[in-house]
C-alpha atoms as a PDB file:
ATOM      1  CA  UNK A   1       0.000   0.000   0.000  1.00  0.00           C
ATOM      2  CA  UNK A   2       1.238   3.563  -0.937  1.00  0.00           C
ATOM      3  CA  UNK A   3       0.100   6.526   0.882  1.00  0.00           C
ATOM      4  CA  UNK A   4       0.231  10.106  -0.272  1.00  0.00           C
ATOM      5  CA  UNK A   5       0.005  12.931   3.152  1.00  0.00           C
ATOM      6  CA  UNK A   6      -1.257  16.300   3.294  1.00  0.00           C
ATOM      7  CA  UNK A   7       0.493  18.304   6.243  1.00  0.00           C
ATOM      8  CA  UNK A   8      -1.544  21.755   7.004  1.00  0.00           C
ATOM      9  CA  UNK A   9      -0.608  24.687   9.268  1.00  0.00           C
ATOM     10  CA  UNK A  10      -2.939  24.593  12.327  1.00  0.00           C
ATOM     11  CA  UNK A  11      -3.685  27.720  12.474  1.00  0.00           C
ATOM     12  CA  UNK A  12      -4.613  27.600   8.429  1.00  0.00           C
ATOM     13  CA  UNK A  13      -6.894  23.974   9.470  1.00  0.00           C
ATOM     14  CA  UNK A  14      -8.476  26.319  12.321  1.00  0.00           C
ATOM     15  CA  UNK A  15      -9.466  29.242  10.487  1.00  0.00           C
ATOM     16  CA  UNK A  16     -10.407  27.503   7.386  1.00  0.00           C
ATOM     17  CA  UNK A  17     -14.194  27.600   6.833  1.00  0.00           C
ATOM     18  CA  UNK A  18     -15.119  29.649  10.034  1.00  0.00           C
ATOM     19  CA  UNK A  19     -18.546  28.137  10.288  1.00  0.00           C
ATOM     20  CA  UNK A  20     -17.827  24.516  10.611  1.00  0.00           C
ATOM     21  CA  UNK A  21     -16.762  23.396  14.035  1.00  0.00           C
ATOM     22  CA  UNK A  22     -13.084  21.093  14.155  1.00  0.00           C
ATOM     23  CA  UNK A  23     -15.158  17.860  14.470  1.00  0.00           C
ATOM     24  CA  UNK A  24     -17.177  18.912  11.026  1.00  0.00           C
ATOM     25  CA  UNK A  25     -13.625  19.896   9.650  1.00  0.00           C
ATOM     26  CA  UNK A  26     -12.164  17.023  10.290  1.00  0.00           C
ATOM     27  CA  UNK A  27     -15.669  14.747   8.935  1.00  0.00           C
ATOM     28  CA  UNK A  28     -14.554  17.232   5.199  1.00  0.00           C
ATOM     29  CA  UNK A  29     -11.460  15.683   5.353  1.00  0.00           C
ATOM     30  CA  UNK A  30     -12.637  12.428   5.881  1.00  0.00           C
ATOM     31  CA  UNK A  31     -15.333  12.637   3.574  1.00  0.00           C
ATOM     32  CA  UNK A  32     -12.117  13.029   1.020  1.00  0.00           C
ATOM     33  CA  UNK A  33     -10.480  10.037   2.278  1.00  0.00           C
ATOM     34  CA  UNK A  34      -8.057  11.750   4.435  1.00  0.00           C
ATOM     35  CA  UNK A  35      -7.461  10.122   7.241  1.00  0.00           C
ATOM     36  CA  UNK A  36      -5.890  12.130  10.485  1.00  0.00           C
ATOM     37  CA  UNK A  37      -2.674  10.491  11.094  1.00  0.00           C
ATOM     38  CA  UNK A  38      -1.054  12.766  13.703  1.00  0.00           C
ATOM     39  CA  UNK A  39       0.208  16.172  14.706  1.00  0.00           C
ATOM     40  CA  UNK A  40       3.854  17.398  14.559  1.00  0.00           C
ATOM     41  CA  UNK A  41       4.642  20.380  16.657  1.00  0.00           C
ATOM     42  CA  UNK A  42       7.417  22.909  16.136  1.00  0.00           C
ATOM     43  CA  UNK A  43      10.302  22.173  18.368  1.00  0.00           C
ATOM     44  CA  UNK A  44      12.126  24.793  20.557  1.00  0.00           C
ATOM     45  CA  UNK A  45      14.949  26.553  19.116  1.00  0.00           C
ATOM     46  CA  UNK A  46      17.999  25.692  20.398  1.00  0.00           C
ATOM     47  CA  UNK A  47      21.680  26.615  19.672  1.00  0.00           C
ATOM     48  CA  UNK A  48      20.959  28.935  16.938  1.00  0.00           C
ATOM     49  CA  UNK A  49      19.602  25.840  14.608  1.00  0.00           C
ATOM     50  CA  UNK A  50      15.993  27.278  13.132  1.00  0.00           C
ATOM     51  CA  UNK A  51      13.310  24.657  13.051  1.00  0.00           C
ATOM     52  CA  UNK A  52      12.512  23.288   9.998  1.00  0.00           C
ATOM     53  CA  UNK A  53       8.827  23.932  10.665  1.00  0.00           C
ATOM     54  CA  UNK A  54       6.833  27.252  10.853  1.00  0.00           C
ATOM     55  CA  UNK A  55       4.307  25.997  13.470  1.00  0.00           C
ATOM     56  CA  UNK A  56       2.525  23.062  14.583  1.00  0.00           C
ATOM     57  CA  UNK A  57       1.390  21.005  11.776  1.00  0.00           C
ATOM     58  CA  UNK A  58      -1.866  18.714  11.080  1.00  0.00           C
ATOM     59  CA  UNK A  59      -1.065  15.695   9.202  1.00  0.00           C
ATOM     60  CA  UNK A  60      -3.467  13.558   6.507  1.00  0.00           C
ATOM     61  CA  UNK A  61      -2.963  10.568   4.954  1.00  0.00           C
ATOM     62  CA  UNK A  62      -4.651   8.454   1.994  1.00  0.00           C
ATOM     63  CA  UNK A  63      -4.430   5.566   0.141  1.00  0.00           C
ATOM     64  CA  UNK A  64      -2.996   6.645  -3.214  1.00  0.00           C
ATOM     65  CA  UNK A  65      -4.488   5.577  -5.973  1.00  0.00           C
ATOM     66  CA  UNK A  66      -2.224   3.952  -8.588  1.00  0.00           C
END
């Protein structure tokens, strides 16, 4: 099985369409075939190395379709 992700800013997932609550963002998604597969959150800064992520980060996943 091959699987293609999606990774989204949280704060882009959160204030994309306003009107739906998380749960009903997250049923879009699904309704897609996007399955949540976890959440990756920007580490601390240390030693003068930036991170190689902006923020925290929602992650999809899907069967890809050969």
């Amino acid at each position: 099985m091959v699987w293609e992700y999606k990774i989204i800013m949280t704060e882009k997932f959160l204030s994309s369409d306003d009107n739906l609550t998380v749960e009903e963002k997250f049923n879009k998604w699904g309704k897609n075939a996007w399955e949540f597969a976890g959440i990756v959150q920007k580490p601390y800064t240390t030693l003068g190395k930036d991170p190689k992520i902006d923020g925290d980060c929602i992650i999809f996943k899907r069967c890809k379709e050969n």
